[in-house]
C-alpha atoms as a PDB file:
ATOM      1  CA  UNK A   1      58.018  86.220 -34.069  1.00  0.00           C
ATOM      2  CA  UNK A   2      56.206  85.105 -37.083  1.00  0.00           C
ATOM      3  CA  UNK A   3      59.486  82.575 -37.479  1.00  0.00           C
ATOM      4  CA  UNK A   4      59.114  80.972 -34.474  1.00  0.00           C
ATOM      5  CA  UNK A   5      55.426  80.546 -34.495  1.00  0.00           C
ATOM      6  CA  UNK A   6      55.688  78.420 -38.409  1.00  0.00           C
ATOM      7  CA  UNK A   7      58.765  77.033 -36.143  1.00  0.00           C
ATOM      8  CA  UNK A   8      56.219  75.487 -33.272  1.00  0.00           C
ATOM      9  CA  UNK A   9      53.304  74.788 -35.621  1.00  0.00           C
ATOM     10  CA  UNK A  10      55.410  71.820 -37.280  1.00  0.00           C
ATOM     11  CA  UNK A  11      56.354  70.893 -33.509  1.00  0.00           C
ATOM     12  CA  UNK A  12      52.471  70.987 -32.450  1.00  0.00           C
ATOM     13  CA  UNK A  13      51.808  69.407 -35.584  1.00  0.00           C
ATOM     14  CA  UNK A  14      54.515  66.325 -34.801  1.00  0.00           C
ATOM     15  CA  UNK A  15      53.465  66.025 -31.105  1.00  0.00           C
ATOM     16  CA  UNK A  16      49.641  65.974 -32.547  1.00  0.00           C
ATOM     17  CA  UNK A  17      50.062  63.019 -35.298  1.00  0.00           C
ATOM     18  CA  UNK A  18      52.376  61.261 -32.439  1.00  0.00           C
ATOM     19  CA  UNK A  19      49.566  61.647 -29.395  1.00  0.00           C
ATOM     20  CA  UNK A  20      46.877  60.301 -32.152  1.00  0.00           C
ATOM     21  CA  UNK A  21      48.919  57.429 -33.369  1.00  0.00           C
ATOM     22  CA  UNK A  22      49.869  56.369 -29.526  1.00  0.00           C
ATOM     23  CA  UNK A  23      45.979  56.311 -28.982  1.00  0.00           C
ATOM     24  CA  UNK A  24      45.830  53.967 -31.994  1.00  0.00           C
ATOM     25  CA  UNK A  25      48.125  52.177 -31.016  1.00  0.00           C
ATOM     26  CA  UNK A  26      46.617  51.719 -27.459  1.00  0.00           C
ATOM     27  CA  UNK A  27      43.037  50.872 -29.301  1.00  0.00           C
ATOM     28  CA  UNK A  28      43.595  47.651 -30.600  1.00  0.00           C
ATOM     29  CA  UNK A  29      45.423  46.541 -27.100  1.00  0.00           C
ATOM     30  CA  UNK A  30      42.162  47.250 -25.182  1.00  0.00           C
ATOM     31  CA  UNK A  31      39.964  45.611 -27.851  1.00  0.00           C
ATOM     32  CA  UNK A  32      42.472  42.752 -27.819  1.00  0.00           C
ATOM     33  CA  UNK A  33      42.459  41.839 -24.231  1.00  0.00           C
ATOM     34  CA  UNK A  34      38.842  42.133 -24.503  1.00  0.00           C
ATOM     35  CA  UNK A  35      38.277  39.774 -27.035  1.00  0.00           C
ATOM     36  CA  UNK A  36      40.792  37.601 -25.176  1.00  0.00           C
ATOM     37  CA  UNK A  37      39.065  37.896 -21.963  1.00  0.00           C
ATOM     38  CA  UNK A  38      35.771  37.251 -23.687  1.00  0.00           C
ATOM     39  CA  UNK A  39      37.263  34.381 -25.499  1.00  0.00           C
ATOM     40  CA  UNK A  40      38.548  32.961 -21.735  1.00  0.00           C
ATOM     41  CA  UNK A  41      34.933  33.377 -21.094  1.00  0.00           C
ATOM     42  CA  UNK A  42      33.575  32.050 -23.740  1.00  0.00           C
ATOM     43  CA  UNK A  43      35.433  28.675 -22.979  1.00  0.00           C
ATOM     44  CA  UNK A  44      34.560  28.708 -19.434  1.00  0.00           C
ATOM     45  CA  UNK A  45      30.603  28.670 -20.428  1.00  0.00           C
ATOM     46  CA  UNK A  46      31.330  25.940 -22.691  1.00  0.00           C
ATOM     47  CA  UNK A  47      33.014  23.524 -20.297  1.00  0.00           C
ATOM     48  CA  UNK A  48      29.462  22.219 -19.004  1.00  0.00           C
ATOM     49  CA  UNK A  49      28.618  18.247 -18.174  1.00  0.00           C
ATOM     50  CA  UNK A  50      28.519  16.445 -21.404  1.00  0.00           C
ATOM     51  CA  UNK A  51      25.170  14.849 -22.552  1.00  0.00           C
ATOM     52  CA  UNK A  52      24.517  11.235 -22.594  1.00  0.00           C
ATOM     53  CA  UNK A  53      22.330  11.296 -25.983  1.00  0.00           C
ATOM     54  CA  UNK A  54      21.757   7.407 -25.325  1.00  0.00           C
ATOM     55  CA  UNK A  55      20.260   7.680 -21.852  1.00  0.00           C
ATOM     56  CA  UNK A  56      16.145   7.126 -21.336  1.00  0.00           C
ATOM     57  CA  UNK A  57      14.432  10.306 -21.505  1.00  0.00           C
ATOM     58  CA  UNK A  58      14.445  12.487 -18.162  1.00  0.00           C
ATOM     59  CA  UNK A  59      10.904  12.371 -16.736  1.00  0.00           C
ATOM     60  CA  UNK A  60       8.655  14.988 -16.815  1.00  0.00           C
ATOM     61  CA  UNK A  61       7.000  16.567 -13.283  1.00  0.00           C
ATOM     62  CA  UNK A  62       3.856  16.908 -12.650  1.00  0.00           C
ATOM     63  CA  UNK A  63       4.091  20.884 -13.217  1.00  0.00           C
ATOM     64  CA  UNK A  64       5.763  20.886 -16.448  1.00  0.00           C
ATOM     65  CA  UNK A  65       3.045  18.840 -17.482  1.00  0.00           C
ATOM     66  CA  UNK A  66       0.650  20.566 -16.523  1.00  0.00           C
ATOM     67  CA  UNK A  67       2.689  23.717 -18.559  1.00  0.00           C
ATOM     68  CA  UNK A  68       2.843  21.935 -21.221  1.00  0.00           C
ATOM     69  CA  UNK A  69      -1.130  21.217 -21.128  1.00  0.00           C
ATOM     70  CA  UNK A  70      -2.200  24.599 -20.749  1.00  0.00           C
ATOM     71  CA  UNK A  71       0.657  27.018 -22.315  1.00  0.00           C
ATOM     72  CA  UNK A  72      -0.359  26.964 -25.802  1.00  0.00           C
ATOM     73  CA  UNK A  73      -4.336  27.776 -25.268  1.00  0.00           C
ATOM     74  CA  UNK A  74      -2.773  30.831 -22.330  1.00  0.00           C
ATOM     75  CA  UNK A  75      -0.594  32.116 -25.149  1.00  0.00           C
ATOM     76  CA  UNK A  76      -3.581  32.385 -27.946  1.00  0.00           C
ATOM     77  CA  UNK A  77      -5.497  33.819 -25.183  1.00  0.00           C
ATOM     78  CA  UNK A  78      -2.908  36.234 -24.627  1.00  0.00           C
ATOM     79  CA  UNK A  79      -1.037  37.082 -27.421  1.00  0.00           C
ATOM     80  CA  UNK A  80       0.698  40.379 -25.847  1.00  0.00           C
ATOM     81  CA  UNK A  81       1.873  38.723 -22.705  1.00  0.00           C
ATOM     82  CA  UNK A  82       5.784  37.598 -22.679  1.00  0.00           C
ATOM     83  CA  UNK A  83       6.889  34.265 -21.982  1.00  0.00           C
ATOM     84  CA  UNK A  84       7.798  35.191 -18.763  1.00  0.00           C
ATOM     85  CA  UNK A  85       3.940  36.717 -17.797  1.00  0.00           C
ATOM     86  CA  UNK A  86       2.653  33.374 -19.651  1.00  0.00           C
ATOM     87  CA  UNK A  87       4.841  31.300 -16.595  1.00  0.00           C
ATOM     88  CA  UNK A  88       4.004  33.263 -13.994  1.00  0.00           C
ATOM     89  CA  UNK A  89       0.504  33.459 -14.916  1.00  0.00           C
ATOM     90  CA  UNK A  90       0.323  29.340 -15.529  1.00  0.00           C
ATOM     91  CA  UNK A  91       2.020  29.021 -12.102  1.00  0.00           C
ATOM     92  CA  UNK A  92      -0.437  30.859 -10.231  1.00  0.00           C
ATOM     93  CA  UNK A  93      -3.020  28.553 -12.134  1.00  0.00           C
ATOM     94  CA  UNK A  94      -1.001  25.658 -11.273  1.00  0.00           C
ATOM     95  CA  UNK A  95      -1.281  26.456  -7.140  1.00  0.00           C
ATOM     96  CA  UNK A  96      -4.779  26.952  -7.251  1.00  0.00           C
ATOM     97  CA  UNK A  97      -5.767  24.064  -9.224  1.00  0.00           C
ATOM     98  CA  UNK A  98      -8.141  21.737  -7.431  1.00  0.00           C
ATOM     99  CA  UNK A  99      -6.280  18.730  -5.946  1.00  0.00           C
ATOM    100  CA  UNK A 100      -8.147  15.799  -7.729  1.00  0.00           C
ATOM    101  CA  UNK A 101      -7.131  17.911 -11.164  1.00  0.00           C
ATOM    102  CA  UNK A 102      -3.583  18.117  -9.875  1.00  0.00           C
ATOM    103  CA  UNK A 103      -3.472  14.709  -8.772  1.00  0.00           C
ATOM    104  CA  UNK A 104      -3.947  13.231 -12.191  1.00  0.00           C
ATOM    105  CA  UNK A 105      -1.056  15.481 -13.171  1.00  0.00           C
ATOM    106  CA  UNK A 106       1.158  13.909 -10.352  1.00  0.00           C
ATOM    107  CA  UNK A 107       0.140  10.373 -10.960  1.00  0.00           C
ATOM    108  CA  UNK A 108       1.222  10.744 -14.493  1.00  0.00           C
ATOM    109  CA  UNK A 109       4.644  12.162 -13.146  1.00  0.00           C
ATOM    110  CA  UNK A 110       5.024   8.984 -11.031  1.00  0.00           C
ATOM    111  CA  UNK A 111       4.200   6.708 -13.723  1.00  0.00           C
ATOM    112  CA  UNK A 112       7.093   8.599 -15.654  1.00  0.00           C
ATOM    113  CA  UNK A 113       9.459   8.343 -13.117  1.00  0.00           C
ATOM    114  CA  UNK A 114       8.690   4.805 -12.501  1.00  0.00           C
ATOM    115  CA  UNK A 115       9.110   4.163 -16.423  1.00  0.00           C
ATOM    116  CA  UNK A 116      12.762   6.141 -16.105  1.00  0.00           C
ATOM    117  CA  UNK A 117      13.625   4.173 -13.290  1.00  0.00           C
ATOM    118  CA  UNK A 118      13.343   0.696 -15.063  1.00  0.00           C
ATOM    119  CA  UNK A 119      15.090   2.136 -18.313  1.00  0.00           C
ATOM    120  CA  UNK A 120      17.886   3.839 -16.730  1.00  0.00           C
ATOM    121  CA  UNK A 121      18.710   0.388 -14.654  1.00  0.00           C
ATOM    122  CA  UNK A 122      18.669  -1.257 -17.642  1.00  0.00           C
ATOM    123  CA  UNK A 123      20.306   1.321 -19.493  1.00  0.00           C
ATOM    124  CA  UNK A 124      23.105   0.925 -16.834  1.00  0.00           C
ATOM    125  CA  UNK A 125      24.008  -2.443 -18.103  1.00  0.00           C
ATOM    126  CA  UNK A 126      24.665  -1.777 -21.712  1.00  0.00           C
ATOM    127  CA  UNK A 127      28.172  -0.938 -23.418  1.00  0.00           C
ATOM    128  CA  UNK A 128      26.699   1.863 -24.629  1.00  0.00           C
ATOM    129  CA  UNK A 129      26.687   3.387 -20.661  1.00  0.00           C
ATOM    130  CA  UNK A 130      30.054   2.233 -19.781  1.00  0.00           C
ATOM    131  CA  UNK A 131      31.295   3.939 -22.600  1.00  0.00           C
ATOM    132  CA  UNK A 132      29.977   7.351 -21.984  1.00  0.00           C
ATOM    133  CA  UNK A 133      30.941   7.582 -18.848  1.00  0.00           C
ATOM    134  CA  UNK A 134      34.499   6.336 -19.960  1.00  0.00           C
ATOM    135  CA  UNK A 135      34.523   9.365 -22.054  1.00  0.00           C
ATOM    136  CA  UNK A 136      32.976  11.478 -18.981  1.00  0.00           C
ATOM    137  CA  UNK A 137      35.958  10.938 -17.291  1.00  0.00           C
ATOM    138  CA  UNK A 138      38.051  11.225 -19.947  1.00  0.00           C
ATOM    139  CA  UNK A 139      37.005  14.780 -20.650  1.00  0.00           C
ATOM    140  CA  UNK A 140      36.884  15.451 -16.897  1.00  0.00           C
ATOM    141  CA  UNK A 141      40.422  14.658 -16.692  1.00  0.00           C
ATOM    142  CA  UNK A 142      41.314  16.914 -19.451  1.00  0.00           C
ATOM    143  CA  UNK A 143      39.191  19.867 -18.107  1.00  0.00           C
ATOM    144  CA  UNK A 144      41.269  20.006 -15.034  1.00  0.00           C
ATOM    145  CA  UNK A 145      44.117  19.485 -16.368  1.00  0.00           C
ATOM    146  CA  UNK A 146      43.670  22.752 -18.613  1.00  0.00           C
ATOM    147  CA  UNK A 147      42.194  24.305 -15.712  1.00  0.00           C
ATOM    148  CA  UNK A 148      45.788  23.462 -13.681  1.00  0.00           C
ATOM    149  CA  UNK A 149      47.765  24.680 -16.713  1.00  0.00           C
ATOM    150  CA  UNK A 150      45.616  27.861 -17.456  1.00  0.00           C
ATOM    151  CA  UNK A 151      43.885  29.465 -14.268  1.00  0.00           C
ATOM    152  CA  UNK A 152      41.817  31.565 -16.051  1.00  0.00           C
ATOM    153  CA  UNK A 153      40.570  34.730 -13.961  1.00  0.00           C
ATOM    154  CA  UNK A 154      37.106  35.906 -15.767  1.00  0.00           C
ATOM    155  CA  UNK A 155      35.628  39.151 -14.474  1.00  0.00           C
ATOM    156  CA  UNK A 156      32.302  39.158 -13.577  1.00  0.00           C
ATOM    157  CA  UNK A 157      31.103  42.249 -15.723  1.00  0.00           C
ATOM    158  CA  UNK A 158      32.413  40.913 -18.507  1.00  0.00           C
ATOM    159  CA  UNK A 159      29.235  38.093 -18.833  1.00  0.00           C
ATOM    160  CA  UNK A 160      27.419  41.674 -19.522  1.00  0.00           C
ATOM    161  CA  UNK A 161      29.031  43.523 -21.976  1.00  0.00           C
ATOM    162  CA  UNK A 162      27.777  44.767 -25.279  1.00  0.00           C
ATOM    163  CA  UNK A 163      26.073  42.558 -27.907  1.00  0.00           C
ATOM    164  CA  UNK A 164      25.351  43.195 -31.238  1.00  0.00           C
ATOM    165  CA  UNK A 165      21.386  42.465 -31.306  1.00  0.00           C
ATOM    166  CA  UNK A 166      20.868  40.989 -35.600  1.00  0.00           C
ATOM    167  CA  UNK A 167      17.955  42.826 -37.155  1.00  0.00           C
ATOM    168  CA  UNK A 168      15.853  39.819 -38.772  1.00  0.00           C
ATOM    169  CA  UNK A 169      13.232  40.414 -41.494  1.00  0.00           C
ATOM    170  CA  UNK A 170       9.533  39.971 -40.811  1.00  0.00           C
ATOM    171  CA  UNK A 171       9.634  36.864 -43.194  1.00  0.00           C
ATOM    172  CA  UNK A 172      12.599  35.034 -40.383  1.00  0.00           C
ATOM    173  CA  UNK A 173      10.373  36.188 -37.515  1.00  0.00           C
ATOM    174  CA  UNK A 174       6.947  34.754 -39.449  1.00  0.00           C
ATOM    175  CA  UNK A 175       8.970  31.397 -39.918  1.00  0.00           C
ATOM    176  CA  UNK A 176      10.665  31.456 -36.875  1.00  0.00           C
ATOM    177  CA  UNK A 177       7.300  31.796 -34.966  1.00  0.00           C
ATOM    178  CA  UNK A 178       5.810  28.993 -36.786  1.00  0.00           C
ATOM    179  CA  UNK A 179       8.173  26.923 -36.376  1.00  0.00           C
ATOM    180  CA  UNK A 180       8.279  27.311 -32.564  1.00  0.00           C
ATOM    181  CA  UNK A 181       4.418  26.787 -32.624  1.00  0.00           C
ATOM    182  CA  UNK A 182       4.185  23.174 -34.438  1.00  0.00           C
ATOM    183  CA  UNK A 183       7.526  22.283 -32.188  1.00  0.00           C
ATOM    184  CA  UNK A 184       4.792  22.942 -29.092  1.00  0.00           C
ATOM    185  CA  UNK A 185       2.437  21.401 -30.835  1.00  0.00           C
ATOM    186  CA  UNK A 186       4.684  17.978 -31.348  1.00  0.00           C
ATOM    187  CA  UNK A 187       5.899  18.425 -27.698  1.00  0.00           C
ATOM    188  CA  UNK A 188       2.760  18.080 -26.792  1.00  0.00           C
ATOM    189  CA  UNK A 189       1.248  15.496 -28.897  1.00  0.00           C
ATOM    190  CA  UNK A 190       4.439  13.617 -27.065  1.00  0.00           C
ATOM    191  CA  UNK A 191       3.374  14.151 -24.017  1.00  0.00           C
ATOM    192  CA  UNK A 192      -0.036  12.998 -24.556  1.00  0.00           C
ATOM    193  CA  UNK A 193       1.060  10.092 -26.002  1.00  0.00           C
ATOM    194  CA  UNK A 194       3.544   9.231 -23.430  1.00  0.00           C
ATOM    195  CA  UNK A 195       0.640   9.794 -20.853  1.00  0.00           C
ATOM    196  CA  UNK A 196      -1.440   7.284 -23.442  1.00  0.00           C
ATOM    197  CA  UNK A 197       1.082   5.070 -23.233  1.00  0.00           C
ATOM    198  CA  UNK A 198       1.496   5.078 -19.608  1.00  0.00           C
ATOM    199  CA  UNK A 199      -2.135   4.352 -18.781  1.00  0.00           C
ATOM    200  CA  UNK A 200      -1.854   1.511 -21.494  1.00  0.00           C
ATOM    201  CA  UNK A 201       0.704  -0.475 -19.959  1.00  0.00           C
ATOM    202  CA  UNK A 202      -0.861   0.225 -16.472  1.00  0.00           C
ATOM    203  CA  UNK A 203      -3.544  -2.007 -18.053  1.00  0.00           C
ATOM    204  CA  UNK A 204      -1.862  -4.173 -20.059  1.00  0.00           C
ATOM    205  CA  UNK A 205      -0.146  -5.257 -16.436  1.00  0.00           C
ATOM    206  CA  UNK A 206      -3.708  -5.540 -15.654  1.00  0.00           C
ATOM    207  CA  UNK A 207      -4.819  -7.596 -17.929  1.00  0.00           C
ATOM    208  CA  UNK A 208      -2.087  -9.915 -17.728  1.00  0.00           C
ATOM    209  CA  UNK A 209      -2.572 -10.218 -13.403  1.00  0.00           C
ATOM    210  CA  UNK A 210      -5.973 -11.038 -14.440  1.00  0.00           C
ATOM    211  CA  UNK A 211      -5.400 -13.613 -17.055  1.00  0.00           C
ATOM    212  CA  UNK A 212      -2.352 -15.366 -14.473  1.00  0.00           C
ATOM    213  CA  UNK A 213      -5.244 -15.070 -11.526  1.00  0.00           C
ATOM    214  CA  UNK A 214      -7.869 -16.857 -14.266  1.00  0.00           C
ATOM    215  CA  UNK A 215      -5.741 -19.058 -15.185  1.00  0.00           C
ATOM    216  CA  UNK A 216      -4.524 -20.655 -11.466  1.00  0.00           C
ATOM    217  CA  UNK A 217      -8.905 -20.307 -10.630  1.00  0.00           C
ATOM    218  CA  UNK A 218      -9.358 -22.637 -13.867  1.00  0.00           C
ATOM    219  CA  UNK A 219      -6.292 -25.090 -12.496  1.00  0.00           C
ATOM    220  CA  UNK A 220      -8.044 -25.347  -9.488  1.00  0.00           C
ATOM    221  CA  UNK A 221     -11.436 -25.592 -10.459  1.00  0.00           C
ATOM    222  CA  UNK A 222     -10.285 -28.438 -12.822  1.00  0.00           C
ATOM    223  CA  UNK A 223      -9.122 -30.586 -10.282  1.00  0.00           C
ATOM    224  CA  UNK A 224     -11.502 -30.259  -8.041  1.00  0.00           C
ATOM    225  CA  UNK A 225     -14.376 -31.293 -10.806  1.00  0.00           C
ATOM    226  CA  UNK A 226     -11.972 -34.172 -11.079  1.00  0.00           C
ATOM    227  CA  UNK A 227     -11.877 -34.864  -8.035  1.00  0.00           C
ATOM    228  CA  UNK A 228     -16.028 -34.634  -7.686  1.00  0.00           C
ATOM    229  CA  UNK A 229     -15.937 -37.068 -10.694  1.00  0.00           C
ATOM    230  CA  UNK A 230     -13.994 -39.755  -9.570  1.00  0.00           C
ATOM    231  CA  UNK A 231     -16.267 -39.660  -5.960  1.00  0.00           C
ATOM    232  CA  UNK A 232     -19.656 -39.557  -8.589  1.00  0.00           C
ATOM    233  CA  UNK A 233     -18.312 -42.436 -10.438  1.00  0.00           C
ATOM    234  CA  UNK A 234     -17.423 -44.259  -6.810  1.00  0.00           C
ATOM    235  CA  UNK A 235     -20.645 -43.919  -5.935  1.00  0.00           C
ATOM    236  CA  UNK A 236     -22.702 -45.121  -8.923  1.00  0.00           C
ATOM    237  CA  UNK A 237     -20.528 -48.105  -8.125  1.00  0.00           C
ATOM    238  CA  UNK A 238     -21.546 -48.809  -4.817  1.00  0.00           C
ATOM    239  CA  UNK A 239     -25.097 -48.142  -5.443  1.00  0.00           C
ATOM    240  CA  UNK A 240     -25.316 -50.427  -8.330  1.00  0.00           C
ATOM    241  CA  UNK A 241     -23.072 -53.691  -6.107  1.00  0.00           C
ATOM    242  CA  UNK A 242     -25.421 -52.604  -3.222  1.00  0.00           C
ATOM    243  CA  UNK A 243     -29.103 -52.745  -5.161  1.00  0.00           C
ATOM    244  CA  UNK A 244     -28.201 -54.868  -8.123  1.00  0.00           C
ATOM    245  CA  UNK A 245     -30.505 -57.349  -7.112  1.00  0.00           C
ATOM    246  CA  UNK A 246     -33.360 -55.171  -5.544  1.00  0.00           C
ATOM    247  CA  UNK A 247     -36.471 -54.894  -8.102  1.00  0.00           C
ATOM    248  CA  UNK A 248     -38.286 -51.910  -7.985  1.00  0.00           C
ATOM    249  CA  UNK A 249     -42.443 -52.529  -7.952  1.00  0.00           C
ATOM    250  CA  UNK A 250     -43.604 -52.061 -11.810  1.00  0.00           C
ATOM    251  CA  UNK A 251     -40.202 -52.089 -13.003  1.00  0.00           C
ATOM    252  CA  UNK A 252     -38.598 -54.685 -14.568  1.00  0.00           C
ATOM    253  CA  UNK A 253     -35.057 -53.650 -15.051  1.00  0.00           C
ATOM    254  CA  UNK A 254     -32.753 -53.961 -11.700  1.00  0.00           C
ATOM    255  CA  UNK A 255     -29.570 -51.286 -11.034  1.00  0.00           C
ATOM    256  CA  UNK A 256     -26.580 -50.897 -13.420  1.00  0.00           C
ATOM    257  CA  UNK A 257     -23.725 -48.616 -13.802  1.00  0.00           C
ATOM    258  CA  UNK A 258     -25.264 -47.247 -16.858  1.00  0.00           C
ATOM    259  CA  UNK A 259     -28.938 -46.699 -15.302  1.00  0.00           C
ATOM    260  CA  UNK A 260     -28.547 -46.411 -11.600  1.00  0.00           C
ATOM    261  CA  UNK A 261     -29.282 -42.581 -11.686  1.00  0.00           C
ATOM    262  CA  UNK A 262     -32.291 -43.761 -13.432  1.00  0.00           C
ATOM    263  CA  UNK A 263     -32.867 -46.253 -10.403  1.00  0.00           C
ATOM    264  CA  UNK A 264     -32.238 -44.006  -7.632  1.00  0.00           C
ATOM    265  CA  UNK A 265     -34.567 -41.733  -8.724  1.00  0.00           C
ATOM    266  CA  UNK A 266     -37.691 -44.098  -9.199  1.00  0.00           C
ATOM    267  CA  UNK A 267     -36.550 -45.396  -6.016  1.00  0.00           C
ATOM    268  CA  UNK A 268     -36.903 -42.378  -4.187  1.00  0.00           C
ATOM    269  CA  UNK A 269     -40.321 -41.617  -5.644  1.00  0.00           C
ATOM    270  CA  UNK A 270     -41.910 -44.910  -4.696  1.00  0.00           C
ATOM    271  CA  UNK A 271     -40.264 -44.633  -1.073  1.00  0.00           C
ATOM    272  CA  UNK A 272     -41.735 -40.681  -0.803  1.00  0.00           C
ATOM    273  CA  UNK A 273     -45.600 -42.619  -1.712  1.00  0.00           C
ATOM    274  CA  UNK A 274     -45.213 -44.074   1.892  1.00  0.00           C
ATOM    275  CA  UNK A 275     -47.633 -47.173   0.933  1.00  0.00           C
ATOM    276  CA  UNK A 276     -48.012 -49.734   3.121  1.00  0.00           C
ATOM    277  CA  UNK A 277     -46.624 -52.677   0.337  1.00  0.00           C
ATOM    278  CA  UNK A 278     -43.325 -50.310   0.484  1.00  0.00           C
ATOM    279  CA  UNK A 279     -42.628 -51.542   4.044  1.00  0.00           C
ATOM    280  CA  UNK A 280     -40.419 -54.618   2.842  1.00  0.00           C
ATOM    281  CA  UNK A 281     -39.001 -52.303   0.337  1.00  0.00           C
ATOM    282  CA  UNK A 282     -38.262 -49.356   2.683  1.00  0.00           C
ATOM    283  CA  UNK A 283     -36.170 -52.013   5.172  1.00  0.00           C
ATOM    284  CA  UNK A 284     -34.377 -53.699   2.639  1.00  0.00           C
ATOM    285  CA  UNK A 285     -33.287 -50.161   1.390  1.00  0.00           C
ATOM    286  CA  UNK A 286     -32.349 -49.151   5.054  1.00  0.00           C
ATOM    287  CA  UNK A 287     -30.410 -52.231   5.413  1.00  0.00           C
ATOM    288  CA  UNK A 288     -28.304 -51.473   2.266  1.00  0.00           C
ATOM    289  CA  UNK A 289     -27.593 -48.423   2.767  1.00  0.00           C
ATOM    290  CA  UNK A 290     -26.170 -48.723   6.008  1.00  0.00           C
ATOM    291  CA  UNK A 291     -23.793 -50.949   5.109  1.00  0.00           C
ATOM    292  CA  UNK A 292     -22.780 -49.104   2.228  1.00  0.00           C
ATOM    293  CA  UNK A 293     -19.285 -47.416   2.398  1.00  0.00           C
ATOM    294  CA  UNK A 294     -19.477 -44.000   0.291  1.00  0.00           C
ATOM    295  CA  UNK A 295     -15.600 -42.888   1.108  1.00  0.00           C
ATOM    296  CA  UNK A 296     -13.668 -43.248  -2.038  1.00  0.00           C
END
């Protein structure tokens, strides 16, 4: 008896170290086709839309503006509160804000989209387009090519499996923290720039409506002072042909081109004393004048 149980310990022994090197065996198969199948994954994610790095900057709406504006003095407020609680709680500020505040938030986002508009048409007629999306299609003829050739089948759990979650040192977080504060802070210094901006060349088209506008008044003005001038200076001439040889009482000199304003005016005051010696005057005037011709 004792023989044949030392005889079947060896045999349990055999079948033991067999059944634990067939699991070992096995292990690395599962964790192979799992790093395969992650790897499959892993490619899929990365076959996105490439990025044209050369285009105009996307515009901004007027609600991520208006995050923008307000996120960093909500998140000092609020220290505790997650990123997410920080949105949600912005976007509840964002519907109730009054509509004249929110307007100036949308105007902006129109001015942007305007701006985009006129750089992207432009940007459409540069080599530097055509060649991008040259290489667009390029790559979009390769992806489905692979995809043909490959078929990959990617399970849906697998996007949630186990990840190993780094343990960083206070000192990474402190850095990392800072450094995501100043990059708000330069995001928005952009954006308040880029609003700056906006409003500037708003009024630098302005300006220069004004200044063509000005500039068409002051063509027209000058020609119709020209125009006034040369019917002045055609009538100084036929006042001084028609009373050249009238002599005003007490005055010795008679009308010439140089004085006849002169004239006309001591003329008019001797006619406005009505006196009786004036009569001869006050006909001979009448007679002159009606058969002067003032058209030009």
């Amino acid at each position: 008896m004792e023989n044949n149980e030392n005889q079947e310990a060896p045999e349990n022994a055999k079948k033991s170290s067999k059944a634990s090197t067939s699991n070992d065996e096995k292990a690395p198969d599962s964790s192979d086709n799992t790093t395969q199948q992650k790897s499959k994954v892993s490619k899929a994610k990365k076959r996105k839309k490439p990025k044209d790095t050369t285009a105009p900057r996307h515009p901004l709406t007027g609600y991520v503006r208006y995050l923008n504006d307000r996120r960093e003095a909500v998140r000092s407020a609020n220290p505790s509160l997650s990123f997410a609680e920080i949105t949600k709680m912005l976007a509840n500020e964002w519907t109730n804000l009054p509509a004249d505040k929110k307007q100036q938030y949308l105007d902006a986002a129109e001015q942007d989209r305007e701006r985009y508009t006129r750089e992207y048409n432009a940007y459409k007629q540069t080599e530097a387009y055509k060649l991008f999306q040259q290489q667009n299609e390029k790559k979009l003829k390769e992806s489905k090519e692979e995809g043909k050739s490959n078929h990959p089948v990617v399970a849906p759990e697998l996007e949630f499996g186990n990840f190993d979650i780094p343990i960083f040192t206070e000192e990474f977080l402190d850095h990392n923290k800072l450094r995501d504060t100043e990059l708000r802070q330069l995001r928005k210094s952009n954006t308040d720039y880029e609003q700056q901006n906006a409003i500037l060349q708003k009024h630098i088209e302005n300006m220069r409506d004004a200044i063509t506008k000005l500039e068409s008044e002051i063509t027209q003005q000058e020609k119709n002072n020209a125009s006034l001038q040369k019917h002045l200076d055609h009538m100084r001439t036929t006042l001084t042909n028609g009373f050249s040889g009238v002599k005003l009482p007490g005055i010795k000199e008679v009308a010439t081109q140089q004085n006849i304003d002169t004239y006309m005016t001591n003329l008019h005051s001797i006619l406005l004393e009505n006196s009786s010696h004036d009569a001869n005057l006050l006909q001979t005037v009448r007679n002159i004048v009606g058969g002067l011709e003032f058209n030009g």
